[in-house]
C-alpha atoms as a PDB file:
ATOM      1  CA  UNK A   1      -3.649 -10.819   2.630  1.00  0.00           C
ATOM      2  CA  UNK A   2       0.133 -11.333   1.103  1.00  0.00           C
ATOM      3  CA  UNK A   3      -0.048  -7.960  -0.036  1.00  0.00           C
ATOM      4  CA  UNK A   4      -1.066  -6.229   3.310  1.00  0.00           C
ATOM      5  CA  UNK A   5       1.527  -8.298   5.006  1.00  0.00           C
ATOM      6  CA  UNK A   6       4.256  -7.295   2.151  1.00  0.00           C
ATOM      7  CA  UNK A   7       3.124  -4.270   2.854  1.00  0.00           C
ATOM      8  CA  UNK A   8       3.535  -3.953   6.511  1.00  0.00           C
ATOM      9  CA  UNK A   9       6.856  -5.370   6.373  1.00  0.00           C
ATOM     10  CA  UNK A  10       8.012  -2.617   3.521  1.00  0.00           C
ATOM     11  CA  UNK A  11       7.057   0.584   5.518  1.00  0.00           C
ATOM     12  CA  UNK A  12       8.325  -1.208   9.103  1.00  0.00           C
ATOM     13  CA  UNK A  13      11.881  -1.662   7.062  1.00  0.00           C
ATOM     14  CA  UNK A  14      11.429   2.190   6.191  1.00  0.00           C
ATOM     15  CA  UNK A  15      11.455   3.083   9.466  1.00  0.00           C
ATOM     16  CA  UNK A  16      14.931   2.888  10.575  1.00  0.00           C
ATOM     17  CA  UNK A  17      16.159   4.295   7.434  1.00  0.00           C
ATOM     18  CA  UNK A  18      14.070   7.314   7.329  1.00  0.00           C
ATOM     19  CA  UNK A  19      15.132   7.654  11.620  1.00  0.00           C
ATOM     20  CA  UNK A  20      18.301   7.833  10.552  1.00  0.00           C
ATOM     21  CA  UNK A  21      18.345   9.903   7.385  1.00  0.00           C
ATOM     22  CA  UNK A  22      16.571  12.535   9.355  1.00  0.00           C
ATOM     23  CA  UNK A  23      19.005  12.187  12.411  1.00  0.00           C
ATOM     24  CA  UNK A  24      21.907  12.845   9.505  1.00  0.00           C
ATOM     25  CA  UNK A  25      19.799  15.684   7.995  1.00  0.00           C
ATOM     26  CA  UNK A  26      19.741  17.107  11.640  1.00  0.00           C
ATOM     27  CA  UNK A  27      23.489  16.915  12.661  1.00  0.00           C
ATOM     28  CA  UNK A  28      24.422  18.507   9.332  1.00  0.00           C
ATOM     29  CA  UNK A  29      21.717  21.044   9.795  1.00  0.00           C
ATOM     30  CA  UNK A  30      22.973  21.934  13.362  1.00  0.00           C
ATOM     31  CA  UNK A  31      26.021  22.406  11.641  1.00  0.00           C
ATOM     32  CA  UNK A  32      25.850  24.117   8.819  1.00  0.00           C
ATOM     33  CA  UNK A  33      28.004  22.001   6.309  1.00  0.00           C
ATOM     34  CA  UNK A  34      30.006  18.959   6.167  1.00  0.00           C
ATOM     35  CA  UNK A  35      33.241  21.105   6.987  1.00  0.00           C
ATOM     36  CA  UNK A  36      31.984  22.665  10.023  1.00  0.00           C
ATOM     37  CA  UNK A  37      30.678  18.774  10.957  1.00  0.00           C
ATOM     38  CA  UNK A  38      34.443  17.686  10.601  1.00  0.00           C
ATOM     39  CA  UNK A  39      35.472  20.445  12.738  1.00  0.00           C
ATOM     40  CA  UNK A  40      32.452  19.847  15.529  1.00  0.00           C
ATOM     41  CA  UNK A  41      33.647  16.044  16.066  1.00  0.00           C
ATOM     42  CA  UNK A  42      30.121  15.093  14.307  1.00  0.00           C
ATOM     43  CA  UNK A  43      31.861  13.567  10.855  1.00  0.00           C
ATOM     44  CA  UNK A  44      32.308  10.019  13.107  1.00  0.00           C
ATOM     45  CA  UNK A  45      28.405   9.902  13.797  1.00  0.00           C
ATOM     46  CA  UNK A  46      27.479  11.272  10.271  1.00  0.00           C
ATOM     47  CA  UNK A  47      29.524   8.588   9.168  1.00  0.00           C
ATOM     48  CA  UNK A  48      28.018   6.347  11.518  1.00  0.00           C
ATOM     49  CA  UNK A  49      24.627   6.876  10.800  1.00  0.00           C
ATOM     50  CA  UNK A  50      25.270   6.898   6.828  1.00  0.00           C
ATOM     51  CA  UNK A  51      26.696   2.488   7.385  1.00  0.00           C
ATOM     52  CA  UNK A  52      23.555   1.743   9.457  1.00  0.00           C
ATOM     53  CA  UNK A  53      20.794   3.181   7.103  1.00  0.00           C
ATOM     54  CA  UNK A  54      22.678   1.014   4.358  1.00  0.00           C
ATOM     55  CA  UNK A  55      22.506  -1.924   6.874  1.00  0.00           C
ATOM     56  CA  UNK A  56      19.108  -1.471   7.087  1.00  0.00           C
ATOM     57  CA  UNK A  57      18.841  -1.080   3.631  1.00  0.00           C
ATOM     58  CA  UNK A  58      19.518  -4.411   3.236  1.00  0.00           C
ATOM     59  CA  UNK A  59      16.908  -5.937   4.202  1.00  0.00           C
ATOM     60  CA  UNK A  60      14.766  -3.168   1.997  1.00  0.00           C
ATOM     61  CA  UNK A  61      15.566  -4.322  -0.967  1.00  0.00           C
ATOM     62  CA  UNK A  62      15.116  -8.154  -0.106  1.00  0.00           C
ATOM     63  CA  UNK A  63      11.783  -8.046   0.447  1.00  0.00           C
ATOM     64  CA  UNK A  64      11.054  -5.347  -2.389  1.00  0.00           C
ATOM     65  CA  UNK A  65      12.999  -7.847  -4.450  1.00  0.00           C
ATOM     66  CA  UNK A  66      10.772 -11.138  -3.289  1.00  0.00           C
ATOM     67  CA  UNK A  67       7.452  -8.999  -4.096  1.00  0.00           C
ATOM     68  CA  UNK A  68       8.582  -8.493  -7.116  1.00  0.00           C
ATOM     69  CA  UNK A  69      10.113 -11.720  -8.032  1.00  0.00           C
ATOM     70  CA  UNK A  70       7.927 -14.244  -6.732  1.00  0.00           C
ATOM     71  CA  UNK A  71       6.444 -16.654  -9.432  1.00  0.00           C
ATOM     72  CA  UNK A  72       2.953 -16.739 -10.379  1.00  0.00           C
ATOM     73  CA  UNK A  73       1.260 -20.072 -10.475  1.00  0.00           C
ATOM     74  CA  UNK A  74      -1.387 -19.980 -13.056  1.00  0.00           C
ATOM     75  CA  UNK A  75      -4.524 -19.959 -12.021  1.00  0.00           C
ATOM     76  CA  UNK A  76      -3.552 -18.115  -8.812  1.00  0.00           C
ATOM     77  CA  UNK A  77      -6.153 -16.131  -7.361  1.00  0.00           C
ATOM     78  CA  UNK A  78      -9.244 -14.933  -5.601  1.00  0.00           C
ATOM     79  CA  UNK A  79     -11.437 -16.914  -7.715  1.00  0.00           C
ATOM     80  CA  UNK A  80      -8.877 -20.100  -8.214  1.00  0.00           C
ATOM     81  CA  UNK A  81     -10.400 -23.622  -7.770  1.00  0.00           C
ATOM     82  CA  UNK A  82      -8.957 -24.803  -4.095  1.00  0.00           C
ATOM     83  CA  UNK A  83      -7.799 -28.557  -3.437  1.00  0.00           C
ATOM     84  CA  UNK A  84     -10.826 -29.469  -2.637  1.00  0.00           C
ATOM     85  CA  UNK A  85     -12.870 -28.432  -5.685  1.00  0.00           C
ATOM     86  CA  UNK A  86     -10.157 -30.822  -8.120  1.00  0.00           C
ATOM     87  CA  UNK A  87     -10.011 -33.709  -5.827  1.00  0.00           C
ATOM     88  CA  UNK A  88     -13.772 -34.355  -6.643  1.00  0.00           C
ATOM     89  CA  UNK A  89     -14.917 -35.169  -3.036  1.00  0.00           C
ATOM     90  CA  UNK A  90     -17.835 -33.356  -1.623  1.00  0.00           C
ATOM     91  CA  UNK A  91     -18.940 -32.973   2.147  1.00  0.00           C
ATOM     92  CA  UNK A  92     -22.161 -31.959   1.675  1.00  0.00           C
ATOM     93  CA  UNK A  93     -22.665 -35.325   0.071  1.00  0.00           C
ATOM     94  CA  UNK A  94     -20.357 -36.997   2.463  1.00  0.00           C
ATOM     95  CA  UNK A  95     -22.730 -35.593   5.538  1.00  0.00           C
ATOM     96  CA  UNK A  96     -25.553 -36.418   4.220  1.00  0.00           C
ATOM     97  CA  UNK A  97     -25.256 -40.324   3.616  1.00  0.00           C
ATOM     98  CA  UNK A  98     -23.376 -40.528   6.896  1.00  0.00           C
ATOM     99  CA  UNK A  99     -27.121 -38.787   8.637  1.00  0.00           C
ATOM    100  CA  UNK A 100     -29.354 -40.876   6.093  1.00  0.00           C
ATOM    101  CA  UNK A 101     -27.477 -44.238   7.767  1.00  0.00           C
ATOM    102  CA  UNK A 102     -27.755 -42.872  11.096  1.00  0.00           C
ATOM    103  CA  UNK A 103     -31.732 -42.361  10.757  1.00  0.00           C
ATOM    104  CA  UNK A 104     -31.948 -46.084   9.644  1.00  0.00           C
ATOM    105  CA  UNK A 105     -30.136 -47.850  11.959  1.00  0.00           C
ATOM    106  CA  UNK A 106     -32.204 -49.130  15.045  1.00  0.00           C
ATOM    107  CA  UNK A 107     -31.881 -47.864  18.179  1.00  0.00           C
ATOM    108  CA  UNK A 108     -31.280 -50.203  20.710  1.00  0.00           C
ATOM    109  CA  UNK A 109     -30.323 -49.601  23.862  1.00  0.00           C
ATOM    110  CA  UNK A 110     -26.667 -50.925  24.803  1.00  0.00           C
ATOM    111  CA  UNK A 111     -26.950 -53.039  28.307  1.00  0.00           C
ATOM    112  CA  UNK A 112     -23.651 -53.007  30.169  1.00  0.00           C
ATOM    113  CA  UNK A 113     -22.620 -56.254  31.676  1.00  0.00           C
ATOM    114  CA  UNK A 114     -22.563 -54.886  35.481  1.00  0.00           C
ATOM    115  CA  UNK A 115     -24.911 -52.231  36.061  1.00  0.00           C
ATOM    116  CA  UNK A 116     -28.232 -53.900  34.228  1.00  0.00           C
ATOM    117  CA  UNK A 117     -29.087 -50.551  32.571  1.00  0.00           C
ATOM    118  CA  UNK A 118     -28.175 -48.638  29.709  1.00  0.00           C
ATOM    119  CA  UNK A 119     -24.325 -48.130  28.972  1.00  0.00           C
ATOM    120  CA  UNK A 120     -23.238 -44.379  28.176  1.00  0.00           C
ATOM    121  CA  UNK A 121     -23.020 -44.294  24.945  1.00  0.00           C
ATOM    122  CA  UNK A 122     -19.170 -43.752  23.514  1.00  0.00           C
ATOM    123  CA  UNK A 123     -18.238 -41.031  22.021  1.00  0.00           C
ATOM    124  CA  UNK A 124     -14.845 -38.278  22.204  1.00  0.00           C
ATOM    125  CA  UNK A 125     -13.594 -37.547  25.009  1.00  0.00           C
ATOM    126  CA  UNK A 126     -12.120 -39.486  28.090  1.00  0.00           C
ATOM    127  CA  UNK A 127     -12.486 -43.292  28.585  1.00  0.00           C
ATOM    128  CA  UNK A 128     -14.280 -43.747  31.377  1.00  0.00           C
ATOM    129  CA  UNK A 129     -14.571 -46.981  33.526  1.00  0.00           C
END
C-alpha cells in the first residue's frame, strides 16, 4: 500500500513539470528559436516557466529521495510477525474462557428495589434511571 501511495504522489509531482515543459516546448515552437522568442517578448515567460518547473522539481526529488532512502527494519514485510503474534496473548483463547464463565454462572434474575420485577440488565450505552 506504501508503494501505490509513493506512487501516486510521484506521477501527481510530474504533473506540473511535464505542464510546464510542454507549455515551454510550445512558446519556443510558436517561435521558431530562442532568438526570435527574445524578439516576440516571450524570453520573460520562457524564463518564467523554466524557475517554476525547478520549483516543482523540488518536491520531485524529495519524495524520490525518501523512497529510496527509507530504512528497512528487518523482518519487514508481507509475511512479518505483527505485535500481536510476539506479545504471546491470544483472543481466541481470551474469548473463549470469558464464554465458558458466562455459561456457568447462574442466571438469576436481578429484582430492582422499586418496580418488584426484573431490572434491565446493564450493559453499553446510556444510563438510564
Amino acid at each position: 500500500m506504501r508503494t501505490l501511495k509513493s506512487g501516486f504522489g510521484i506521477i501527481g509531482a510530474l504533473v506540473p513539470i511535464f505542464y510546464c515543459g510542454s507549455l515551454i516546448y510550445y512558446f519556443l515552437d510558436l517561435s521558431g528559436s530562442m532568438q526570435e522568442a527574445g524578439a516576440d517578448g516571450l524570453s520573460p515567460t520562457l524564463l518564467g516557466l523554466g524557475v517554476v518547473s525547478l520549483l516543482f522539481a523540488i518536491p520531485l526529488i524529495m519524495k524520490v529521495v525518501r523512497i529510496f532512502a527509507r530504512p528497512r527494519s528487518p523482518g519487514s514485510g508481507p509475511d512479518a510477525p505483527t505485535d500481536d503474534d510476539k506479545s504471546g496473548f491470544d483472543a481466541d483463547a481470551a474469548i473463549a474462557r470469558y464464554m465458558a464463565q458466562r455459561s456457568t454462572a447462574p442466571d438469576a434474575p436481578i429484582v430492582s428495589p422499586g418496580r418488584g420485577g426484573p431490572a434491565r440488565p446493564s450493559g453499553f450505552g446510556r444510563r438510564t434511571r
